[in-house]
PDB file of N, CA and C in Angstrom:
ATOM      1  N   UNK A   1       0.846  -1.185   0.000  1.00  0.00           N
ATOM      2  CA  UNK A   1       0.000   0.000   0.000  1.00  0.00           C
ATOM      3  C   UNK A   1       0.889   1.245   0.000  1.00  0.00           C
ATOM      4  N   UNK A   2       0.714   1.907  -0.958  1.00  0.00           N
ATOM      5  CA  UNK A   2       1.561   3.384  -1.042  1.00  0.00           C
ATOM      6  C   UNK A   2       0.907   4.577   0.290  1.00  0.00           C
ATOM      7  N   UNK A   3       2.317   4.636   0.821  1.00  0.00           N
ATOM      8  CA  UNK A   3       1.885   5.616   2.118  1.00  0.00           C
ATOM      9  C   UNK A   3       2.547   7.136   1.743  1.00  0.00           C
ATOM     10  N   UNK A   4       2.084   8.238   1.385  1.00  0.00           N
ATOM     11  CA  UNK A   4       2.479   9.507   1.690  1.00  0.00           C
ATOM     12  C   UNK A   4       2.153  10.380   2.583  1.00  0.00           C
ATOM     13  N   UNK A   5       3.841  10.940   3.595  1.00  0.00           N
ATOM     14  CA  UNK A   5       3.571  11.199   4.299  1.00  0.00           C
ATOM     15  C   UNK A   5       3.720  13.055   5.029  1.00  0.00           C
ATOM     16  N   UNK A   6       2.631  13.855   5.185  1.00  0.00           N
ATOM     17  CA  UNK A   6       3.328  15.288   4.982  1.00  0.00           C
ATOM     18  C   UNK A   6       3.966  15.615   6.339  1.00  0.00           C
ATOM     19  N   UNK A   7       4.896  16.322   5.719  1.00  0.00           N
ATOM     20  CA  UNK A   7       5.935  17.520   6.882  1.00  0.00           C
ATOM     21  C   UNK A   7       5.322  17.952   7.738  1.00  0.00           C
ATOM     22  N   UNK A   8       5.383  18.160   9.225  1.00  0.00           N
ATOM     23  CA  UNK A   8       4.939  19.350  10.293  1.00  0.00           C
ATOM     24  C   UNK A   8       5.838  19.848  10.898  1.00  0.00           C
ATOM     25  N   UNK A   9       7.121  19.588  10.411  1.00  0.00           N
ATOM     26  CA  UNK A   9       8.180  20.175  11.343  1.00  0.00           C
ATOM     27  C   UNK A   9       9.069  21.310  10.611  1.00  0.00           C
ATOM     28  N   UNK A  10       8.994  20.638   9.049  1.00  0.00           N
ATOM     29  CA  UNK A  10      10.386  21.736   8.629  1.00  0.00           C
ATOM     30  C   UNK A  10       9.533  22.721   7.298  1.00  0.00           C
ATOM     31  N   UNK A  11      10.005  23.390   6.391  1.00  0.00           N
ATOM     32  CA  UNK A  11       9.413  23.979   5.489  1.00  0.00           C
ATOM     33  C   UNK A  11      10.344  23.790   4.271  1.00  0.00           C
ATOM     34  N   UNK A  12      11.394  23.059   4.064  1.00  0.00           N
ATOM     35  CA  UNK A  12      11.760  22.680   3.089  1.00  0.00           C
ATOM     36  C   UNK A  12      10.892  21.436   2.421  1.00  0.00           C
ATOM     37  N   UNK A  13      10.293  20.440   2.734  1.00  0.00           N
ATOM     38  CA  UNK A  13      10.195  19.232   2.682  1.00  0.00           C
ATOM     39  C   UNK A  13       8.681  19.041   3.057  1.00  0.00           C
ATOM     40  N   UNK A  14       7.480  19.671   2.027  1.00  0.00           N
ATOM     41  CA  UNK A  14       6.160  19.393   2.431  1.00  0.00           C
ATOM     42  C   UNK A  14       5.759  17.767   1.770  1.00  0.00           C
ATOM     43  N   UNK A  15       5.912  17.168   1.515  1.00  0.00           N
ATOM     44  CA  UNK A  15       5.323  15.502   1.230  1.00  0.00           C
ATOM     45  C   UNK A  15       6.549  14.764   0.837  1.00  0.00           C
ATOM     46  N   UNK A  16       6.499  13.376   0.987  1.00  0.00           N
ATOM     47  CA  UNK A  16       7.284  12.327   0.814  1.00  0.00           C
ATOM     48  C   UNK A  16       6.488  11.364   0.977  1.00  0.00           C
ATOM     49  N   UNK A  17       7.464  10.272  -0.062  1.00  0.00           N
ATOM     50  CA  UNK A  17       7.325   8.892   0.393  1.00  0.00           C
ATOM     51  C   UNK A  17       8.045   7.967   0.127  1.00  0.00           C
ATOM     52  N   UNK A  18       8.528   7.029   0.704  1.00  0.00           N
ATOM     53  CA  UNK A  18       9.888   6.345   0.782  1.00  0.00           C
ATOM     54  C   UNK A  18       9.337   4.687  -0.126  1.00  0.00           C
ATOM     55  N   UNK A  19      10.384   4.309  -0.540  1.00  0.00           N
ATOM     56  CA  UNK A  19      10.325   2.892  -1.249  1.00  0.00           C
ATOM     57  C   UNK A  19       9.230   2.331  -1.940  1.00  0.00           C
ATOM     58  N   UNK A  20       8.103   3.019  -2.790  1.00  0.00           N
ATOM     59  CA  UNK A  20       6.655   2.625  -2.936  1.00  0.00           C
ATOM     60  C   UNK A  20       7.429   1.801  -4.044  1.00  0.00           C
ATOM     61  N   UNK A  21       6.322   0.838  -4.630  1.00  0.00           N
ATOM     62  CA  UNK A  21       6.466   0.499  -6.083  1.00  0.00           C
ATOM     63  C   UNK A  21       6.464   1.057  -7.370  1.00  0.00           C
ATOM     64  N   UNK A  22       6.547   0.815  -8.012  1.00  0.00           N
ATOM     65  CA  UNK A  22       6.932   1.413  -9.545  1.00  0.00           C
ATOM     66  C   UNK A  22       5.706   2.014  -9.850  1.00  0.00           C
ATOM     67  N   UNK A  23       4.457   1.046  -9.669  1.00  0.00           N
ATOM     68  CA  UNK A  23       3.011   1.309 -10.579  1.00  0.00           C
ATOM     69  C   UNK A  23       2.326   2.083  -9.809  1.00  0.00           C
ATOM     70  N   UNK A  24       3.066   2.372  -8.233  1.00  0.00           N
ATOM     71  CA  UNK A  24       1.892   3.677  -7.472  1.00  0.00           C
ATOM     72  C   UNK A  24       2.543   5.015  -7.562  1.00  0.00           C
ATOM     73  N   UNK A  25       3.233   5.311  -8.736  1.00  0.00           N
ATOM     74  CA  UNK A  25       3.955   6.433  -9.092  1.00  0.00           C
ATOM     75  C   UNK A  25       2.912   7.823  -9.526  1.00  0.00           C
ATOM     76  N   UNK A  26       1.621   7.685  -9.357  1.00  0.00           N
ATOM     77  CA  UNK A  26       0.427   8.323  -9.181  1.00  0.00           C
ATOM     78  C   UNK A  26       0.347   9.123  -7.838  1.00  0.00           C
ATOM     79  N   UNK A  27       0.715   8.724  -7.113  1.00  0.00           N
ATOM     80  CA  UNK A  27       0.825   9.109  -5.062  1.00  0.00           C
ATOM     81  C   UNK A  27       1.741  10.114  -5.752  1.00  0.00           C
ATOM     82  N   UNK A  28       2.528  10.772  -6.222  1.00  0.00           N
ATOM     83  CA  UNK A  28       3.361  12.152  -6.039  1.00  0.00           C
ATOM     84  C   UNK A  28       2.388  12.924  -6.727  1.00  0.00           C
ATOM     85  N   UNK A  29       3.170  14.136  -5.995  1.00  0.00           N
ATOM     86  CA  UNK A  29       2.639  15.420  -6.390  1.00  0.00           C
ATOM     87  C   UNK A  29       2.429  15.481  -8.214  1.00  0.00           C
ATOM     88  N   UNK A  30       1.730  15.864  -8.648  1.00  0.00           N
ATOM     89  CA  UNK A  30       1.595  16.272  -9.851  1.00  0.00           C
ATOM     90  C   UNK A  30       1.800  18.183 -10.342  1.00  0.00           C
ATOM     91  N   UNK A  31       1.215  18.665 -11.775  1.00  0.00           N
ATOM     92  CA  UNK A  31       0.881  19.788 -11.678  1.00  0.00           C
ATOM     93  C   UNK A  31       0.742  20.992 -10.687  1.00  0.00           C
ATOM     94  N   UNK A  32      -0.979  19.819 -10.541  1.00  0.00           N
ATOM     95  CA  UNK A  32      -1.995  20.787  -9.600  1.00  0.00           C
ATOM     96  C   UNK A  32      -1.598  21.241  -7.961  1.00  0.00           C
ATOM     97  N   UNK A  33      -0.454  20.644  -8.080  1.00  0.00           N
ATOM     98  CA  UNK A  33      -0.064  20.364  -5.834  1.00  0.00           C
ATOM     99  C   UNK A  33       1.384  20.900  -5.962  1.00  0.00           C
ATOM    100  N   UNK A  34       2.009  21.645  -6.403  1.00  0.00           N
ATOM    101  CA  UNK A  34       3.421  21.864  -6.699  1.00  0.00           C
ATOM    102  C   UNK A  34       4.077  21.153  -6.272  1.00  0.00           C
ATOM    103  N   UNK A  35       4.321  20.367  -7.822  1.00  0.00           N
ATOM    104  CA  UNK A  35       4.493  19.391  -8.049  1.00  0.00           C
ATOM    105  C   UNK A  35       6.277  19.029  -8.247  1.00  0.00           C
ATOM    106  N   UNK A  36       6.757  20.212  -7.489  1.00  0.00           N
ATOM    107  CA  UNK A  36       8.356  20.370  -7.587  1.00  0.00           C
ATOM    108  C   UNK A  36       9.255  19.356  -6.844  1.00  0.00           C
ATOM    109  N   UNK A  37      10.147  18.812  -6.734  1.00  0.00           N
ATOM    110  CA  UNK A  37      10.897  17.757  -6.021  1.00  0.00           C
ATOM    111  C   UNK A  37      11.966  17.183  -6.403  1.00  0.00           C
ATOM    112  N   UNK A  38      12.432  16.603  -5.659  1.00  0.00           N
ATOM    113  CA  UNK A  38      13.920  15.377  -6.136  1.00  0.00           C
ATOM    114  C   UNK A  38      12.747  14.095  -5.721  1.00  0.00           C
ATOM    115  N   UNK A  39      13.246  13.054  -6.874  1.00  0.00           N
ATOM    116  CA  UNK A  39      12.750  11.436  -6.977  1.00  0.00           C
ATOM    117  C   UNK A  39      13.966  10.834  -6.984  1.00  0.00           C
ATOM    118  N   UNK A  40      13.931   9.514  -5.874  1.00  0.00           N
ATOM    119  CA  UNK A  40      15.377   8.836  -6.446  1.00  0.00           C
ATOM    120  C   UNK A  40      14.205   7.342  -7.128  1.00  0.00           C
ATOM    121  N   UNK A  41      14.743   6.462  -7.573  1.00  0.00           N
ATOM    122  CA  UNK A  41      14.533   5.436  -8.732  1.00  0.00           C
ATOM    123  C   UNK A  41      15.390   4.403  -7.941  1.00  0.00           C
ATOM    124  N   UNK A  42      14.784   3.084  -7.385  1.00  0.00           N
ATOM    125  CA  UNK A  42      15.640   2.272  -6.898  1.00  0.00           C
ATOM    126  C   UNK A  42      15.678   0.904  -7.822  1.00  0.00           C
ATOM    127  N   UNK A  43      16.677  -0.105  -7.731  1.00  0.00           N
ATOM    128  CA  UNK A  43      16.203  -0.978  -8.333  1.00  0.00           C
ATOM    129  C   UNK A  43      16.864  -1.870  -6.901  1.00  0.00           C
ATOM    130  N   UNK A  44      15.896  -2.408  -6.346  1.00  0.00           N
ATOM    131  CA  UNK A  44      16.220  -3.416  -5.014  1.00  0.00           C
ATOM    132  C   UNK A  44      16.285  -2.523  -3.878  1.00  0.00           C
ATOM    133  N   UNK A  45      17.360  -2.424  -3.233  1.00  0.00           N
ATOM    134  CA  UNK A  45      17.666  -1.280  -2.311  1.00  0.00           C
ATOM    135  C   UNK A  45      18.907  -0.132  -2.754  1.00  0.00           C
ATOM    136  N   UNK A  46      19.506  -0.523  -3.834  1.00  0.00           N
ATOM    137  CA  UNK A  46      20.202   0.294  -4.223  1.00  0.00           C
ATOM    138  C   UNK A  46      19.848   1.617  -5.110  1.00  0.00           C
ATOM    139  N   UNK A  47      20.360   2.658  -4.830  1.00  0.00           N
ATOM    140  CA  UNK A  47      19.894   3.754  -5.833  1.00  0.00           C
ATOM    141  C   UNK A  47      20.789   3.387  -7.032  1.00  0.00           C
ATOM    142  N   UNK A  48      19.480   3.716  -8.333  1.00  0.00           N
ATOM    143  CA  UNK A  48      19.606   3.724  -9.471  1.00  0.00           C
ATOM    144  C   UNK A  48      19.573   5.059 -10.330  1.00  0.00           C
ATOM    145  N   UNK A  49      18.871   6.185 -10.243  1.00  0.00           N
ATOM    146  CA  UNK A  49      18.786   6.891 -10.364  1.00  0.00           C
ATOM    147  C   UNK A  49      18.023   8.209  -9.640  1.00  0.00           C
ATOM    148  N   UNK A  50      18.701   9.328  -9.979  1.00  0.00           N
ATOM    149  CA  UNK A  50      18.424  10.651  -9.138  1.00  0.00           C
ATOM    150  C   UNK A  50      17.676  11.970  -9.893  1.00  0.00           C
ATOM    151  N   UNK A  51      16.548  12.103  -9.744  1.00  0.00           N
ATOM    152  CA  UNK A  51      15.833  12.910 -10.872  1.00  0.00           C
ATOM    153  C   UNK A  51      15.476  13.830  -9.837  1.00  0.00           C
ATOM    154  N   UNK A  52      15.102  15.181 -10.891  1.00  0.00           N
ATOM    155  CA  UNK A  52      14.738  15.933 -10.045  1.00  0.00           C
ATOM    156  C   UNK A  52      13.293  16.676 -11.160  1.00  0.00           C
ATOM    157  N   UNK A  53      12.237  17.303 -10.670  1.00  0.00           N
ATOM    158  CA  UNK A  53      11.413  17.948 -11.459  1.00  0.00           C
ATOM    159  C   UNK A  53      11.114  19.285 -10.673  1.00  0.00           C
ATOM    160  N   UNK A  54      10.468  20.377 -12.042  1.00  0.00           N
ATOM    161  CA  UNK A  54      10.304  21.617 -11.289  1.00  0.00           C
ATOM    162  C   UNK A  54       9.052  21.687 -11.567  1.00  0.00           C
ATOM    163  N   UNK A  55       8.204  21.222 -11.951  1.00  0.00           N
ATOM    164  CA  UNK A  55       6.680  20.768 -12.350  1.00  0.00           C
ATOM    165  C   UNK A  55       5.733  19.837 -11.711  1.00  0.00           C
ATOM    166  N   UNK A  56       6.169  18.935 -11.754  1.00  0.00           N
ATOM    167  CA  UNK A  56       5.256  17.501 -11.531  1.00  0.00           C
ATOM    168  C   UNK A  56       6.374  16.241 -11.588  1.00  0.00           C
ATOM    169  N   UNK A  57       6.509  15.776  -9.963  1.00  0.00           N
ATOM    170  CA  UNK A  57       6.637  14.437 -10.326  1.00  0.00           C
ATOM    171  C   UNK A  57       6.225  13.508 -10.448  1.00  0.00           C
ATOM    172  N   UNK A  58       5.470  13.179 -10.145  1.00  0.00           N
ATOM    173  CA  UNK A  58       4.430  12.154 -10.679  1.00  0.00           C
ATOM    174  C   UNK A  58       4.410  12.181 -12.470  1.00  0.00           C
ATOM    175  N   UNK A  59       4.772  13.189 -13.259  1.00  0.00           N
ATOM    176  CA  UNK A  59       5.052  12.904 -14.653  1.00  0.00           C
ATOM    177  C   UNK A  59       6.209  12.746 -14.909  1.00  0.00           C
ATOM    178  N   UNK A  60       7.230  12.936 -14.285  1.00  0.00           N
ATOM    179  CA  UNK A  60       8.525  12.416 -14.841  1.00  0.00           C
ATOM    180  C   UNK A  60       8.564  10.430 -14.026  1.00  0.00           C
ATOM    181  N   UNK A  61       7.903  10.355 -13.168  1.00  0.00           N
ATOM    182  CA  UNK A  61       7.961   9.013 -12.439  1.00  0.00           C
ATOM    183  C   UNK A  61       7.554   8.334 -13.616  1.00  0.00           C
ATOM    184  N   UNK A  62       5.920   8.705 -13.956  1.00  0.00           N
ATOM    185  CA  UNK A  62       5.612   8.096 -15.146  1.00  0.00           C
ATOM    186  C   UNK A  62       6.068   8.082 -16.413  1.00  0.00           C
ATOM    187  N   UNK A  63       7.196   8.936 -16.991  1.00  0.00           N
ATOM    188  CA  UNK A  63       7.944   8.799 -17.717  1.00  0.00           C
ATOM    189  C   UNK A  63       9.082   7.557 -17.860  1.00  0.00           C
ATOM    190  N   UNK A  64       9.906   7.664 -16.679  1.00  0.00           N
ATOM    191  CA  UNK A  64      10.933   6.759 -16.256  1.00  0.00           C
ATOM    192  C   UNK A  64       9.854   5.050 -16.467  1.00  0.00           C
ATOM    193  N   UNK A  65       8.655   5.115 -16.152  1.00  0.00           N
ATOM    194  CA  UNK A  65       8.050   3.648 -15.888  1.00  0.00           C
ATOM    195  C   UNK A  65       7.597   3.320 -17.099  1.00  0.00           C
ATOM    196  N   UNK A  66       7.315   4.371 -17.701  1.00  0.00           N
ATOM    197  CA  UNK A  66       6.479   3.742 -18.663  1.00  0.00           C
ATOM    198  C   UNK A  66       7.176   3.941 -20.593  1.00  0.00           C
ATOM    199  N   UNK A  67       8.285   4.611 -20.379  1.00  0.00           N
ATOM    200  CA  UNK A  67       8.152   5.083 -22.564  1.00  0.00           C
ATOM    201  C   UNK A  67       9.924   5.368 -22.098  1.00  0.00           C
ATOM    202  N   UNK A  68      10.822   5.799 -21.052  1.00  0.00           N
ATOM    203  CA  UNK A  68      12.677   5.908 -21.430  1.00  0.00           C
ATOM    204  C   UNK A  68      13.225   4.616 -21.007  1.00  0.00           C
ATOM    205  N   UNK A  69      14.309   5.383 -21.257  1.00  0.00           N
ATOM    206  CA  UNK A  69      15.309   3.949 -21.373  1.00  0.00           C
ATOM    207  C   UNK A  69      15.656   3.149 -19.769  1.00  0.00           C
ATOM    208  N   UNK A  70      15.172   4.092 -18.703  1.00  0.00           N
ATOM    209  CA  UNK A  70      15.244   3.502 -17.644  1.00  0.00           C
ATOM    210  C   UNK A  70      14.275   2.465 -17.112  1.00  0.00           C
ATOM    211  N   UNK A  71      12.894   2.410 -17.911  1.00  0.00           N
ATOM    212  CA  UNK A  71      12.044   1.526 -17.772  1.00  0.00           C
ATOM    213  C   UNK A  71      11.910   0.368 -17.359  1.00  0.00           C
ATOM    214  N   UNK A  72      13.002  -0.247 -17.596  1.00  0.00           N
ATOM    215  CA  UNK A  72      13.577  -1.433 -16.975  1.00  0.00           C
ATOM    216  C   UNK A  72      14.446  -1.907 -15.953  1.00  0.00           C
ATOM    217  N   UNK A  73      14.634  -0.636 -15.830  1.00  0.00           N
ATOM    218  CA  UNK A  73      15.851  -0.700 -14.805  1.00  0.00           C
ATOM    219  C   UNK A  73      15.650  -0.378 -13.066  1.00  0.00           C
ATOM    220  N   UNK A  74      14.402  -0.296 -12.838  1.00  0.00           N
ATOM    221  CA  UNK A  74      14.064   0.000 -11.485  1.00  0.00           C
ATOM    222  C   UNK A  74      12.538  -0.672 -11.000  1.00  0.00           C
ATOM    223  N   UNK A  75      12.725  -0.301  -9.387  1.00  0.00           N
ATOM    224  CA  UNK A  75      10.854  -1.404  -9.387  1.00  0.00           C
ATOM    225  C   UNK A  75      10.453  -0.347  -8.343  1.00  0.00           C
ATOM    226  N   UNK A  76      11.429   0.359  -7.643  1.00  0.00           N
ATOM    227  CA  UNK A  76      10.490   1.310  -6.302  1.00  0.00           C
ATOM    228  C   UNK A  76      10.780   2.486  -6.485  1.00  0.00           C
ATOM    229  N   UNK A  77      10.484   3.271  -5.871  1.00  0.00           N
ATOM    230  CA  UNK A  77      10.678   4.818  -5.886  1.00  0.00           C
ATOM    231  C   UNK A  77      10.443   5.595  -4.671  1.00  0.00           C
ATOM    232  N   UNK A  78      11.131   7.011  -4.078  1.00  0.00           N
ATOM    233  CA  UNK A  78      11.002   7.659  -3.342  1.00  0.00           C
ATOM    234  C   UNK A  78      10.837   9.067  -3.637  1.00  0.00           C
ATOM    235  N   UNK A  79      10.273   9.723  -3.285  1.00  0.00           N
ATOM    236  CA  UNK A  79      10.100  11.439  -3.564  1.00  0.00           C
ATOM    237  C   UNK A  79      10.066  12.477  -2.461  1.00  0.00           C
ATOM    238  N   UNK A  80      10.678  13.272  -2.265  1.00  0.00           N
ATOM    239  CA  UNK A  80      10.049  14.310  -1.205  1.00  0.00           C
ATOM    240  C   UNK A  80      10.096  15.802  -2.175  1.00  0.00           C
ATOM    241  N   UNK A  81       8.737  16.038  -1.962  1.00  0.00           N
ATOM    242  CA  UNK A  81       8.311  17.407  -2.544  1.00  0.00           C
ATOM    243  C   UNK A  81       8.822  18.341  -2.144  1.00  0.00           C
ATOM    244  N   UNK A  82       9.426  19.429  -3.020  1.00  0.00           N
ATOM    245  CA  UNK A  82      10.030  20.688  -2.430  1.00  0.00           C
ATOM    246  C   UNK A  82       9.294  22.190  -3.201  1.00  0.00           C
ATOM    247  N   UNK A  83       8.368  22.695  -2.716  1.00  0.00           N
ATOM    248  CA  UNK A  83       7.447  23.668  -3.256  1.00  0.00           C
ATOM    249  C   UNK A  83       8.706  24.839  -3.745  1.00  0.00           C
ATOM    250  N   UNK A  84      10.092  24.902  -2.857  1.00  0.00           N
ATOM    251  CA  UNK A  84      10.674  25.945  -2.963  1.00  0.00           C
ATOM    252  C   UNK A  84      11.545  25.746  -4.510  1.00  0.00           C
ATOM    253  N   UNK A  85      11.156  26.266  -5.675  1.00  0.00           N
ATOM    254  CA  UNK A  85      11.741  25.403  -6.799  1.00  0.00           C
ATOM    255  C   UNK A  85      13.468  25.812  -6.291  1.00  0.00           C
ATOM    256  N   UNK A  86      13.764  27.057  -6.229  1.00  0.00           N
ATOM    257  CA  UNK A  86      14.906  27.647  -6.008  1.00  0.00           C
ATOM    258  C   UNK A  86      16.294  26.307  -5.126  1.00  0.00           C
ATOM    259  N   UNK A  87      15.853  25.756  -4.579  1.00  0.00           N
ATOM    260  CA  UNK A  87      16.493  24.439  -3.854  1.00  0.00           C
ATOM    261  C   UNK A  87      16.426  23.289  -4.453  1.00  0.00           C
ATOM    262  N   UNK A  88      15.735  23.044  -5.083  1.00  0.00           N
ATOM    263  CA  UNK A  88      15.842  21.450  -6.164  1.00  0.00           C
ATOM    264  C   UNK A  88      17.446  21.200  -6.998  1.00  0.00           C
ATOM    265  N   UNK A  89      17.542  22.232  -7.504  1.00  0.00           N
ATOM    266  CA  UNK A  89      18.597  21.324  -8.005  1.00  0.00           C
ATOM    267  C   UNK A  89      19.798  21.270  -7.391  1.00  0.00           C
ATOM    268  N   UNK A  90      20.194  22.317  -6.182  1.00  0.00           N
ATOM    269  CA  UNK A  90      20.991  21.658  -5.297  1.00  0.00           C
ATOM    270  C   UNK A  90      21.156  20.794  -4.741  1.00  0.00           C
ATOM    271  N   UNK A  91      19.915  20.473  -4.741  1.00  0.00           N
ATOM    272  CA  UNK A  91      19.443  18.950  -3.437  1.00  0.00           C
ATOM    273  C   UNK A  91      19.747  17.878  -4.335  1.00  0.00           C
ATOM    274  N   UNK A  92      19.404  17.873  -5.601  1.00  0.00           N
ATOM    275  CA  UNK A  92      19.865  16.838  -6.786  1.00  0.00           C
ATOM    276  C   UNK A  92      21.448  16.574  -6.444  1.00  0.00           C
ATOM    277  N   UNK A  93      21.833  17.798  -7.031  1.00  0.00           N
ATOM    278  CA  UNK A  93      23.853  17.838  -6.649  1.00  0.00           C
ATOM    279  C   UNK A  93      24.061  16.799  -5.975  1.00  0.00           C
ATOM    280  N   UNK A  94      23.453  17.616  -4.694  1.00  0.00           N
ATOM    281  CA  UNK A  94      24.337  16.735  -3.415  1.00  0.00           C
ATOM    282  C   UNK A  94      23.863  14.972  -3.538  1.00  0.00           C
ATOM    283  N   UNK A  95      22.861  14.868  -3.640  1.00  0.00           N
ATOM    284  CA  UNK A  95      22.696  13.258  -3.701  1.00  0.00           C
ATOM    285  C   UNK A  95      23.250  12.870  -4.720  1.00  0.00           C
ATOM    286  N   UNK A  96      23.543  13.709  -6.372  1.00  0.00           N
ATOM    287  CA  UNK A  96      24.272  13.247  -7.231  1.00  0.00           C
ATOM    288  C   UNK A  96      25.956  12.880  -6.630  1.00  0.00           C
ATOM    289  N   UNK A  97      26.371  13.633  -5.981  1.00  0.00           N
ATOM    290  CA  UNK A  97      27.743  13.764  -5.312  1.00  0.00           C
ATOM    291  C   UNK A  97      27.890  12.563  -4.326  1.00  0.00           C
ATOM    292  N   UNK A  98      26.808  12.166  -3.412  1.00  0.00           N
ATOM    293  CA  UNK A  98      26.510  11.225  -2.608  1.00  0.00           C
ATOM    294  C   UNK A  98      26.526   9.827  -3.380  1.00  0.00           C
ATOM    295  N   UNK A  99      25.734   9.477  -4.083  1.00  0.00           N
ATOM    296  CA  UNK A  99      25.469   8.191  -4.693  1.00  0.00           C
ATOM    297  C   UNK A  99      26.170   8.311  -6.089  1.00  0.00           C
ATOM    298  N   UNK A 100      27.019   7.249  -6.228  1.00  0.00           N
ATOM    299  CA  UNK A 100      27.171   7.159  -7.815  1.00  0.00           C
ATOM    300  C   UNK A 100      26.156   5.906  -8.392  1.00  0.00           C
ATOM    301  N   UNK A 101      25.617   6.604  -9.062  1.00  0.00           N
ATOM    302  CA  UNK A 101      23.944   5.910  -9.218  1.00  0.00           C
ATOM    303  C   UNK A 101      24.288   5.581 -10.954  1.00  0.00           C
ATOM    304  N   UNK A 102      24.136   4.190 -11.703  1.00  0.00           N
ATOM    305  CA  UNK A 102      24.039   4.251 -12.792  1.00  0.00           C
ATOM    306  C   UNK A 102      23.646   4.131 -13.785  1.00  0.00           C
ATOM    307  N   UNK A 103      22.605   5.152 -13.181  1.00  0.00           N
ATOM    308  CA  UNK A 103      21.088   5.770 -14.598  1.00  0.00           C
ATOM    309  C   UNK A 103      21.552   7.019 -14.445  1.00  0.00           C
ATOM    310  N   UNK A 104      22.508   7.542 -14.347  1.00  0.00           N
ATOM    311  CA  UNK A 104      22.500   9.082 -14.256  1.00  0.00           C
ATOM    312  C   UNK A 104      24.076   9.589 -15.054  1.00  0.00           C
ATOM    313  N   UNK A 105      24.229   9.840 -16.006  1.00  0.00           N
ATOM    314  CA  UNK A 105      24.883  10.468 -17.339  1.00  0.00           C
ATOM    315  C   UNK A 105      25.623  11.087 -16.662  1.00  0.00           C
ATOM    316  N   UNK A 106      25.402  12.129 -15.588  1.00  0.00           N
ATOM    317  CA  UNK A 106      26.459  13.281 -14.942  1.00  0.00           C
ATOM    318  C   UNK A 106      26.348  13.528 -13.207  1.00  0.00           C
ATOM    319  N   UNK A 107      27.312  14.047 -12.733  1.00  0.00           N
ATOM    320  CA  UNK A 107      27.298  13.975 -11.261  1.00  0.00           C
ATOM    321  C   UNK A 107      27.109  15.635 -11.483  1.00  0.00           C
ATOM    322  N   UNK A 108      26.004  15.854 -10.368  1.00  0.00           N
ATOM    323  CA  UNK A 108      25.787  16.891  -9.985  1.00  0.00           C
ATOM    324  C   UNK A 108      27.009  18.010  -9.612  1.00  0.00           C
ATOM    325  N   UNK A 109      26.726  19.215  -9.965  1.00  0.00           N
ATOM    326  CA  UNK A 109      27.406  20.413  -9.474  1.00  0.00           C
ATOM    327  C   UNK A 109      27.123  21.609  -8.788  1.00  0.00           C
ATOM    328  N   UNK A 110      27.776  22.048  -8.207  1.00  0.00           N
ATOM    329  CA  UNK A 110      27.351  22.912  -7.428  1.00  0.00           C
ATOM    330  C   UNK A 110      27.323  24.126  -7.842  1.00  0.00           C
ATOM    331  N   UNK A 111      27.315  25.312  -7.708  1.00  0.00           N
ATOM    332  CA  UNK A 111      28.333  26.465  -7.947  1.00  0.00           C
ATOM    333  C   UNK A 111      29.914  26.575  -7.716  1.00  0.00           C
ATOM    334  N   UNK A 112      30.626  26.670  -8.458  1.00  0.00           N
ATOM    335  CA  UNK A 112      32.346  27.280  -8.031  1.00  0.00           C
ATOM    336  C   UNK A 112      32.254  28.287  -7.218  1.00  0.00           C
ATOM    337  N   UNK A 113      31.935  28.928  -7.434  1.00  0.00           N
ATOM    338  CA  UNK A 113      32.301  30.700  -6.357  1.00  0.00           C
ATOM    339  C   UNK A 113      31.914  29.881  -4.914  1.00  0.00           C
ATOM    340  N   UNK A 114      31.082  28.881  -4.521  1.00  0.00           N
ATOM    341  CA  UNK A 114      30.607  28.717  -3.011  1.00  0.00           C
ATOM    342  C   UNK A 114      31.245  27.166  -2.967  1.00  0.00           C
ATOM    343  N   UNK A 115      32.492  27.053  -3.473  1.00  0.00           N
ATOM    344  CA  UNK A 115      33.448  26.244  -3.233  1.00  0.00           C
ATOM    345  C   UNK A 115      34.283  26.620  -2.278  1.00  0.00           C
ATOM    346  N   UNK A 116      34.558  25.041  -1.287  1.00  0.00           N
ATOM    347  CA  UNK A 116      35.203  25.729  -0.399  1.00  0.00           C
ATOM    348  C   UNK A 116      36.852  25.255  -0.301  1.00  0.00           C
ATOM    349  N   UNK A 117      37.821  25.707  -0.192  1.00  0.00           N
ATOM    350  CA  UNK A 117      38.944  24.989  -0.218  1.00  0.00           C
ATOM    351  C   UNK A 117      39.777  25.215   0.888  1.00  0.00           C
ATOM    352  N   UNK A 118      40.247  23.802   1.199  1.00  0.00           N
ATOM    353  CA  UNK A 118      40.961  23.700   2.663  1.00  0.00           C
ATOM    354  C   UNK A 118      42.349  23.522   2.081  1.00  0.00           C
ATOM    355  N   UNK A 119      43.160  24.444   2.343  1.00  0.00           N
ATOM    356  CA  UNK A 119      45.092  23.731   2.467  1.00  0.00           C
ATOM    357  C   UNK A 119      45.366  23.568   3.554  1.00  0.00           C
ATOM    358  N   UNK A 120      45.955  22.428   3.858  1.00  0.00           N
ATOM    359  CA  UNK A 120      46.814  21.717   4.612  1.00  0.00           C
ATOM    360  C   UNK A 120      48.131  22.135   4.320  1.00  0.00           C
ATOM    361  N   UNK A 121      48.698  22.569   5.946  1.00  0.00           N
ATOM    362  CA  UNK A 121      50.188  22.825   5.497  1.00  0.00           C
ATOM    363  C   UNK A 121      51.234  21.320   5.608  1.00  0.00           C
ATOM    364  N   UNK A 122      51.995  21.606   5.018  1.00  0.00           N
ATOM    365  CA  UNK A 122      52.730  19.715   5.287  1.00  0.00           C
ATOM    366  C   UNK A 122      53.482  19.896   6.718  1.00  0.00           C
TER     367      UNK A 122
END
């Protein structure tokens, strides 16, 4: 049974739902509910891929399941909705940077200028 579950604590992070199946990819936000977020794509327990939408996920879920090339390559899925579009694709980055996931063409980036660099003296 697909469980989604909403935020009361933080304001980044209004809905989620962790590990559902492939075919209840209907339970995310769409359009009408700002429908903005990072989706990861599992195949078992491992991440497979790291998507992010500024629209609707629930249409890129159904994309991945049903008509690209990842179609085959995964069975569960997770999402947490982020209304704030301005933060999505950072949040992508970092889990791109986190997981080397391989349905995903490129590892996320950040900005350079808010790079931080440590020298060590020898």
């Amino acid at each position: 049974m697909a469980t989604v579950k909403t935020s009361d604590k933080g304001r980044l992070v209004k809905k989620w739902a962790l590990h559902q199946p492939k075919d209840s990819y209907s339970i995310a936000p769409g359009r009408d509910h700002q429908g903005s977020g990072i989706y990861i794509l599992y195949n078992g327990d491992e991440v497979y891929y790291v998507g992010l939408s500024k629209r609707s996920i629930k249409a890129r879920l159904g994309d991945h399941a049903k008509q690209d090339s990842h179609k085959n390559e995964w069975d569960n899925f997770s999402f947490y909705q982020i209304p704030q579009k301005q933060y999505v694709k950072d949040i992508e980055s970092i889990l791109l940077g986190t997981y080397k996931t391989k349905g995903n063409k490129v590892a996320g980036r950040l900005k350079r200028s808010n790079k931080v660099v440590v020298h060590v003296e020898p």
